[in-house]
Protein backbone atom coordinates (compact mmCIF):
# COMPACT_ATOMS: atom_id res chain seq x y z
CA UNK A 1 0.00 0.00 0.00
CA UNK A 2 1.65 3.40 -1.02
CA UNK A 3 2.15 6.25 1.48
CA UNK A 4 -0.16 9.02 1.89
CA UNK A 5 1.55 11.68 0.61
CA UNK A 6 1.87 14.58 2.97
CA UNK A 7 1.11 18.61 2.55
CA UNK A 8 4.72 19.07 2.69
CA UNK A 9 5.28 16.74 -0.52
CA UNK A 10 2.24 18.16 -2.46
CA UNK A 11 3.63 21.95 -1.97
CA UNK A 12 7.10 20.94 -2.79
CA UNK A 13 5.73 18.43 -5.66
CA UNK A 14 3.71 21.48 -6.93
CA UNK A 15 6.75 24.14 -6.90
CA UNK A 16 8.67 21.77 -8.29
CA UNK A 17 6.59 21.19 -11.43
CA UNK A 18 6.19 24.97 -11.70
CA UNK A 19 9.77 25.58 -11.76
CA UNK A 20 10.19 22.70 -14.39
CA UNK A 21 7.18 23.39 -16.69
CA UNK A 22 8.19 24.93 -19.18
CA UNK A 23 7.55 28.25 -20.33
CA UNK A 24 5.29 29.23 -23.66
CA UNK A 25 7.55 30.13 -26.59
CA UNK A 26 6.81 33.40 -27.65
CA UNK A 27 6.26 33.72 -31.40
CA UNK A 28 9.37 36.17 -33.15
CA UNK A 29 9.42 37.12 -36.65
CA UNK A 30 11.69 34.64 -38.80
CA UNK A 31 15.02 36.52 -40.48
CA UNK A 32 15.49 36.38 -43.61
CA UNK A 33 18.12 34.70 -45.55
CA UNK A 34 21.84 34.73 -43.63
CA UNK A 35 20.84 36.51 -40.68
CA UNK A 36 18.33 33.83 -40.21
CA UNK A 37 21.05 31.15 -39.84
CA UNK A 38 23.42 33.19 -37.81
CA UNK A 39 21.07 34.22 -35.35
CA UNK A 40 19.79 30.36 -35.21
CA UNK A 41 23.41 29.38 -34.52
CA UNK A 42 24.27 32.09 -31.97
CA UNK A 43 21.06 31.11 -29.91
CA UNK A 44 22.29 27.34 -30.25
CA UNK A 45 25.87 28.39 -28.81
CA UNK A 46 24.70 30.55 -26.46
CA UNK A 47 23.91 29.45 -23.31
CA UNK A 48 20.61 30.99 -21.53
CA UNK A 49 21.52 33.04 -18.62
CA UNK A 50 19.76 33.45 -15.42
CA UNK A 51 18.45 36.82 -14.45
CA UNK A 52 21.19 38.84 -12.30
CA UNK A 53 19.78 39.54 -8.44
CA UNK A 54 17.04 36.57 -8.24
CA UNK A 55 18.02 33.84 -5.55
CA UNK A 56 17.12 29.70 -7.16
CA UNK A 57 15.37 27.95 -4.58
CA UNK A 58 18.71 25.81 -4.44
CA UNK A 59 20.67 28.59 -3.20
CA UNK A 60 18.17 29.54 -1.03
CA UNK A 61 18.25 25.87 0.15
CA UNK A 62 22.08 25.96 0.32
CA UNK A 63 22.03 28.79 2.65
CA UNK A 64 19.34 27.03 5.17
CA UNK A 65 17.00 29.88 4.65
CA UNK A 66 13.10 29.82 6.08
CA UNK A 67 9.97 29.09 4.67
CA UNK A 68 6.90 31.34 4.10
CA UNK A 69 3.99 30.14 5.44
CA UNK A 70 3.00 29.33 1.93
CA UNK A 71 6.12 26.91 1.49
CA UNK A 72 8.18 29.76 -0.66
CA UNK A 73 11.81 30.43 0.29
CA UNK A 74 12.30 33.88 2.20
CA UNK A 75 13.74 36.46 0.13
CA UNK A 76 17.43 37.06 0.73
CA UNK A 77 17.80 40.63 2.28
CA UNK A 78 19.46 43.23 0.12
CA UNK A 79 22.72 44.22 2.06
CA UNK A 80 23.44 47.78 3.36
CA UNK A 81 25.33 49.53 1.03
CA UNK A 82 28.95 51.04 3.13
CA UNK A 83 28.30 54.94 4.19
CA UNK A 84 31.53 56.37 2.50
CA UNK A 85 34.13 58.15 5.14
CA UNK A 86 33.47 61.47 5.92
CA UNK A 87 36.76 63.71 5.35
CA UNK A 88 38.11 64.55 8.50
CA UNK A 89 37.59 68.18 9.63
CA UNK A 90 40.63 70.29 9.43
CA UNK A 91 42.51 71.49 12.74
CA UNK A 92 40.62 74.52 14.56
CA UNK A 93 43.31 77.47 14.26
CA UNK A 94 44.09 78.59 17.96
CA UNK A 95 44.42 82.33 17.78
CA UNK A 96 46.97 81.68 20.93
CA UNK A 97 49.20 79.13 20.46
CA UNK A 98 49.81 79.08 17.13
CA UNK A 99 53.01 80.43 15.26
CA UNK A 100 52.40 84.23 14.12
CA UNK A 101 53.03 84.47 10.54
CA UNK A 102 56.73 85.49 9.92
CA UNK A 103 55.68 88.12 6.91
CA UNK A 104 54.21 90.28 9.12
CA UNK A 105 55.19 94.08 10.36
CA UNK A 106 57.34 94.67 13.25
CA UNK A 107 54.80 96.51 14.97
CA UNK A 108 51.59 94.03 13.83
CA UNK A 109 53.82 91.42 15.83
CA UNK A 110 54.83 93.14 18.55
CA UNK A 111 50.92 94.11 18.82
CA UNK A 112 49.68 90.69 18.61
CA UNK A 113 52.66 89.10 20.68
CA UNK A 114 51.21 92.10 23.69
CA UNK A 115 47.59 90.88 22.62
CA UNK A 116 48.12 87.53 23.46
CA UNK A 117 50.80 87.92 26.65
CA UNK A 118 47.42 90.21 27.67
CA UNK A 119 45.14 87.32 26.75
CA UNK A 120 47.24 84.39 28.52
CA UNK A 121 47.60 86.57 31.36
CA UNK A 122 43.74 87.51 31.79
CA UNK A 123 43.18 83.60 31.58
CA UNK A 124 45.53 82.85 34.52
CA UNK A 125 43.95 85.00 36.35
CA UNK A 126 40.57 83.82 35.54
CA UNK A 127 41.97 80.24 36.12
CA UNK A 128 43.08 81.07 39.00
CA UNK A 129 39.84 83.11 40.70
CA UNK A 130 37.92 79.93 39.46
CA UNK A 131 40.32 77.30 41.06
CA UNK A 132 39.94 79.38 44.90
CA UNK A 133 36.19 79.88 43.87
CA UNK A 134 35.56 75.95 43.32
CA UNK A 135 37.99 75.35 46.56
CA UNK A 136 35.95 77.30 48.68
CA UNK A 137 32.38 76.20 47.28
CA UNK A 138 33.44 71.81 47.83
CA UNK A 139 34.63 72.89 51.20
CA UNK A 140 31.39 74.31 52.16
CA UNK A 141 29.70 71.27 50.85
CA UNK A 142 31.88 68.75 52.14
CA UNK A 143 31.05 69.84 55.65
CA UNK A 144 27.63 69.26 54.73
CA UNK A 145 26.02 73.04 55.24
CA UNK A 146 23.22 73.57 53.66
CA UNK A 147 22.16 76.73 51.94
CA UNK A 148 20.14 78.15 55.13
CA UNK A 149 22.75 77.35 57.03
CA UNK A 150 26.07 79.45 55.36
CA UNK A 151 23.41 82.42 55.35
CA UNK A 152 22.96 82.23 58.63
CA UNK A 153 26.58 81.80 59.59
CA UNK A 154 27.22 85.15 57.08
CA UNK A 155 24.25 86.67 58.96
CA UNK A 156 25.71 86.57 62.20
CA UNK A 157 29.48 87.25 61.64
CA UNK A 158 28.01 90.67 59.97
CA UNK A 159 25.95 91.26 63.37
CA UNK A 160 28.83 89.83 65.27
CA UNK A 161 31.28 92.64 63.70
CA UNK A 162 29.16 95.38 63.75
CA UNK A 163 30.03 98.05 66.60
CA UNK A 164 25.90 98.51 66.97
CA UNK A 165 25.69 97.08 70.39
CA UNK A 166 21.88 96.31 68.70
CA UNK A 167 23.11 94.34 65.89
CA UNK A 168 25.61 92.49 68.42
CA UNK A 169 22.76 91.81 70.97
CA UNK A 170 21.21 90.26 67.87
CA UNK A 171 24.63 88.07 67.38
CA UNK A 172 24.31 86.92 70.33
CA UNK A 173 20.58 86.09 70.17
CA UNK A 174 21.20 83.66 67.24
CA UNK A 175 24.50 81.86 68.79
CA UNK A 176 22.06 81.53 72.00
CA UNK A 177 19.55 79.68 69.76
CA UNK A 178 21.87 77.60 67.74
CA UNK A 179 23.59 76.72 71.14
CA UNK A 180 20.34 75.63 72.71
CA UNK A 181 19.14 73.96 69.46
CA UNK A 182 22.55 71.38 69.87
CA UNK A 183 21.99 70.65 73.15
CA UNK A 184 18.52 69.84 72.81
CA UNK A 185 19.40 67.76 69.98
CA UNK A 186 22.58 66.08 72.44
CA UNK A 187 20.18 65.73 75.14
CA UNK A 188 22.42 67.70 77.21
CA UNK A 189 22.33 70.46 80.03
CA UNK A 190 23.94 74.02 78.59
CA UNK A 191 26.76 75.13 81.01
CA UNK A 192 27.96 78.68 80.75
CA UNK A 193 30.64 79.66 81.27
CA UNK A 194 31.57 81.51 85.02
CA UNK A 195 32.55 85.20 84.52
CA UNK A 196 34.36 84.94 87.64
CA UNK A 197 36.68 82.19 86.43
CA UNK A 198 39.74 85.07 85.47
CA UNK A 199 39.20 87.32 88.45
CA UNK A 200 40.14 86.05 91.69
CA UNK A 201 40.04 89.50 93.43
CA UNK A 202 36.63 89.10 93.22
CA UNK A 203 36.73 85.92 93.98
CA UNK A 204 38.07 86.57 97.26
CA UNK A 205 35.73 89.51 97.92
CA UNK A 206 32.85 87.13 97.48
CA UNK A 207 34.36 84.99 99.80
CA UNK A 208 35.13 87.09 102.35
CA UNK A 209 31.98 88.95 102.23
CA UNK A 210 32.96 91.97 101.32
CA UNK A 211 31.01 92.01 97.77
CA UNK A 212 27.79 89.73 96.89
CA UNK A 213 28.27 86.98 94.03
CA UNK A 214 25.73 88.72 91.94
CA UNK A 215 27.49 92.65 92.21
CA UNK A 216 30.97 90.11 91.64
CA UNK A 217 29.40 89.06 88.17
CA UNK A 218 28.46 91.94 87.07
CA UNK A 219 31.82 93.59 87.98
CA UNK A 220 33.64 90.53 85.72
CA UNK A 221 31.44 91.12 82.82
CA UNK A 222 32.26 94.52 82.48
CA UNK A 223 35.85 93.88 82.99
CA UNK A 224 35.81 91.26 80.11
CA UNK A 225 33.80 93.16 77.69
CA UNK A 226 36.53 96.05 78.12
CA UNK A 227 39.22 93.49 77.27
CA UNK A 228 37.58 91.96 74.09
CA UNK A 229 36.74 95.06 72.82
CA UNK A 230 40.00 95.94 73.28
CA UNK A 231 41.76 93.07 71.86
CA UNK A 232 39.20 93.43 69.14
CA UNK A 233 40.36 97.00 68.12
CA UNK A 234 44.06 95.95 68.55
CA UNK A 235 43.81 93.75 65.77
CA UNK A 236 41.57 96.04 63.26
CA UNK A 237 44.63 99.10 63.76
CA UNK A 238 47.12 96.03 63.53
CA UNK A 239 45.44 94.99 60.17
CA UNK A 240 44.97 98.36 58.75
CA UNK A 241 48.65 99.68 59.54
CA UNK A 242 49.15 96.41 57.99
CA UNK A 243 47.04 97.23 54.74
CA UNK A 244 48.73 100.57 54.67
CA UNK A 245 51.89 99.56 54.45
CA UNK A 246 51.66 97.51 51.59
CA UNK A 247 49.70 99.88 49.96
CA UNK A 248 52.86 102.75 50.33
CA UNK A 249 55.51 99.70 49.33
CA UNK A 250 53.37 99.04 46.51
CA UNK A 251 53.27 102.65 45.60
CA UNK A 252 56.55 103.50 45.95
CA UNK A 253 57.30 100.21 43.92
CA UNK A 254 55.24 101.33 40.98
CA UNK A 255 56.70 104.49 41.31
CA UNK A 256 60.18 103.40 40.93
CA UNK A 257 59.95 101.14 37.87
CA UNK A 258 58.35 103.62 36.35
CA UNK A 259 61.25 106.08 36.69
CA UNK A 260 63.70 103.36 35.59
CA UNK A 261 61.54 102.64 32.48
CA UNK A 262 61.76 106.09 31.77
CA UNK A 263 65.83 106.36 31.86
CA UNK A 264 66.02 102.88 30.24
CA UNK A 265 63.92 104.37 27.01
CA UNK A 266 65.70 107.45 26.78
CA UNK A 267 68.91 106.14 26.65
CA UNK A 268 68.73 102.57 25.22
CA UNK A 269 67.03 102.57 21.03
CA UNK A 270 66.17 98.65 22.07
CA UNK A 271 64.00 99.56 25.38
CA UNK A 272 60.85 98.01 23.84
CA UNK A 273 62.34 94.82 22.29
CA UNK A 274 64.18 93.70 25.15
CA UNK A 275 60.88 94.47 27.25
CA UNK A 276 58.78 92.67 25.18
CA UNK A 277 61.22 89.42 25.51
CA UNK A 278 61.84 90.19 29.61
CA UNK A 279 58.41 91.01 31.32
CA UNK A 280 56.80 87.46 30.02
CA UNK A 281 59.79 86.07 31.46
CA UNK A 282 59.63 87.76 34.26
CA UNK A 283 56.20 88.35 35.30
CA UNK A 284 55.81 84.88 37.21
CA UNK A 285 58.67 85.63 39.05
CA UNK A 286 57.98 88.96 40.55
CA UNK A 287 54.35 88.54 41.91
CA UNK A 288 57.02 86.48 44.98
CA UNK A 289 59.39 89.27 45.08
CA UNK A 290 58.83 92.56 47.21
CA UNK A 291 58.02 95.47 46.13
CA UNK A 292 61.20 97.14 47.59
CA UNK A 293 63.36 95.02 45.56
CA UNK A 294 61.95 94.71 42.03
CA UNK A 295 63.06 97.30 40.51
CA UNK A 296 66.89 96.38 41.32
CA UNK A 297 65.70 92.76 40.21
CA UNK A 298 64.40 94.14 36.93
CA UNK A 299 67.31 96.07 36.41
CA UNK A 300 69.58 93.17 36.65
CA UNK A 301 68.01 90.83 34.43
CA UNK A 302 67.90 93.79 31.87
CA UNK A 303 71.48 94.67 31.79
CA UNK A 304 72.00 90.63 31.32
CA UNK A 305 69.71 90.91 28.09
CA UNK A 306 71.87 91.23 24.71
CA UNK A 307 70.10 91.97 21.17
CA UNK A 308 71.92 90.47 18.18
CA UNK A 309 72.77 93.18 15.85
CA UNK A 310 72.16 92.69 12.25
CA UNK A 311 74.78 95.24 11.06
CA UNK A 312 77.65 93.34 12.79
CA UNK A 313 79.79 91.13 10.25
CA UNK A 314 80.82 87.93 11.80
CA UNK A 315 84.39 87.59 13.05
CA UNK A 316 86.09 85.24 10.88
CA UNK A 317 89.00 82.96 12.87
CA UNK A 318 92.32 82.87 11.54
CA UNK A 319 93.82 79.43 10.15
CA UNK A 320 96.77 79.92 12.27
CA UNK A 321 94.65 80.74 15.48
CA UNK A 322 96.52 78.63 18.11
CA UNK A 323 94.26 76.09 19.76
CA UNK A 324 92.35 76.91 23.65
CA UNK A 325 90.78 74.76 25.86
CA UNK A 326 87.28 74.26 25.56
CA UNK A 327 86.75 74.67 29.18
CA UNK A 328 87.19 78.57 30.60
CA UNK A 329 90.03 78.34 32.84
CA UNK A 330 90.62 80.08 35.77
CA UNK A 331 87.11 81.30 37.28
CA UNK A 332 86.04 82.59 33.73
CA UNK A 333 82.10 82.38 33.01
CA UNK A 334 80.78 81.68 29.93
CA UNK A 335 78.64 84.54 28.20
CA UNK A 336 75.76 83.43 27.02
CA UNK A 337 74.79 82.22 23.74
CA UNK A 338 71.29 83.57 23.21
CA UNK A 339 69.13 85.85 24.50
CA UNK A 340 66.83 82.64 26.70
CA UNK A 341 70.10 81.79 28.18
CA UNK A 342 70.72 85.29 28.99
CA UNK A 343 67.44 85.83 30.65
CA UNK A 344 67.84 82.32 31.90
CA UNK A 345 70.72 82.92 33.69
CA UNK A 346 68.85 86.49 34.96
CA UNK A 347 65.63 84.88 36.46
CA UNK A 348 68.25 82.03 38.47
CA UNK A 349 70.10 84.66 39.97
CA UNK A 350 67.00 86.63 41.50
CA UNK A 351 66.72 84.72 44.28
CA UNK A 352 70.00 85.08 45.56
């Protein structure tokens, strides 16, 4: 008895017989004459081709693909054509760093060199301001005040150095009530402090009888209220003779390169090109040095400072030269070879 023969089988037996059956011939005019049997023999040579970009159900097969539900191999899926490479972008120029162009003016240099000592400078500082600004803010937060709290704190030391005895009643109004506001949340008693504790004359009047504890008390807080205040207008004069001091150094500072730039212009034709190599050099260095002393500092490093001269030939040795030792003998120095080493050497020595 023959098997049943499955759906699978008829489906496949059906596609199978559709790809085999052969398709109707379609009817084409007949050449004439020679062309007829040239064509005939170039059809008989030529070998029918299948049409490009349609997968046989074979090489579907080969390539295990899945079935549609109506027994037809899935379609192969087109692949993604490659994105071509985007061109990378050029460099961004960097109006400070880079090289200024070498065909440009003495004075459009010496501008733009000043622009961007200006600009580095300016940055620095703004670095810098950040830097303490950042500093200050994460060590706020990493003691874990909140918002309300650093007002507050700002709040009282203004009432706390006011010299209105209201505003400082105040001050001590809000320490009272963030003291009581800890020791409630410690669970502990307050203790304040005994006014009493640095005067033992009245100490001993109290116990002798001669004064009550109360009129005692009162006599102490007077006494130390006189000595705060005055420790705490020792230290303002202290701090202002301080801030006036500086302020006359830094005066007469100013004041005295000013003079020596001055006598340097007037008498030397390369003031301004030996500035422009010596202040960027120097700049870093003097913000650590006294006013007092930099103008003799400046003045030093200047007179170290030699220009090349383009008018002077160079000295040509002579073959019969007799031969030196490379080392300077004696306690010779060497003079310096350019004008970095010169400054070089200028900036080392100003800490001595």
């Amino acid at each position: 008895m023959a098997e049943e023969e499955s759906v699978l089988d008829a489906v496949n037996a059906a596609l199978g017989d559709a790809v085999d059956a052969p398709e109707p011939e379609k009817e084409v005019a007949a050449p004439e004459g020679d062309e007829a049997a040239e064509t005939s023999e170039s059809e008989s040579e030529t070998p029918a081709e299948e049409p490009e970009g349609e997968e046989t159900d074979e090489e579907a097969e080969a390539r295990g693909a899945e079935r549609n539900p109506d027994g037809t191999f899935k379609k192969k899926e087109a692949e993604k054509p490659v994105e071509a490479e985007k061109p990378k972008e050029p460099p961004k120029k960097d109006p400070i760093n880079d090289p200024i162009p070498k065909d440009l003016k003495k004075e459009t240099s010496e501008r733009i060199r000043t622009l961007i000592d200006t600009a580095k400078t300016v940055t620095a500082e703004r670095d810098k301001v950040l830097t303490d600004f950042n500093y200050m803010v994460n060590g706020v937060q990493a003691t874990g005040t909140t918002p309300q709290q650093y007002g507050e704190t700002l709040s009282w030391l203004a009432l706390f150095n006011s010299r209105d005895p209201a505003q400082q009643e105040k001050a001590l109004e809000l320490v009272e009530s963030v003291a009581e506001r800890l020791a409630t949340l410690l669970g502990k008693e307050r203790t304040i402090g005994d006014p009493l504790g640095a005067h033992q004359d009245l100490k001993n009047a109290v116990a002798s009888g001669q004064i009550t504890a109360q009129y005692a008390k009162e006599i102490a807080r007077t006494r130390n209220g006189q000595q705060f205040r005055t420790e705490l207008q020792t230290n303002a004069q202290t701090e202002a003779q301080r801030q006036e001091q500086a302020r006359g150094e830094e005066q007469a500072g100013r004041q005295a390169l000013t003079e020596l730039e001055a006598t340097l212009r007037a008498s030397d034709p390369s003031y301004e090109a030996k500035k422009s190599i010596l202040v960027p050099a120097l700049k870093p260095i003097m913000a650590s040095i006294p006013w007092g002393q930099r103008r003799e500092k400046f003045l030093e490093a200047y007179r170290s400072i030699n220009l090349p001269s383009a008018t002077t030939p160079t000295p040509k040795t002579p073959t019969n030269q007799p031969m030196r030792a490379k080392q300077p003998a004696g306690g010779q120095t060497k003079a310096p070879g350019s004008m970095l080493e010169a400054v070089s050497g200028a900036i080392a020595g100003m800490g001595k």
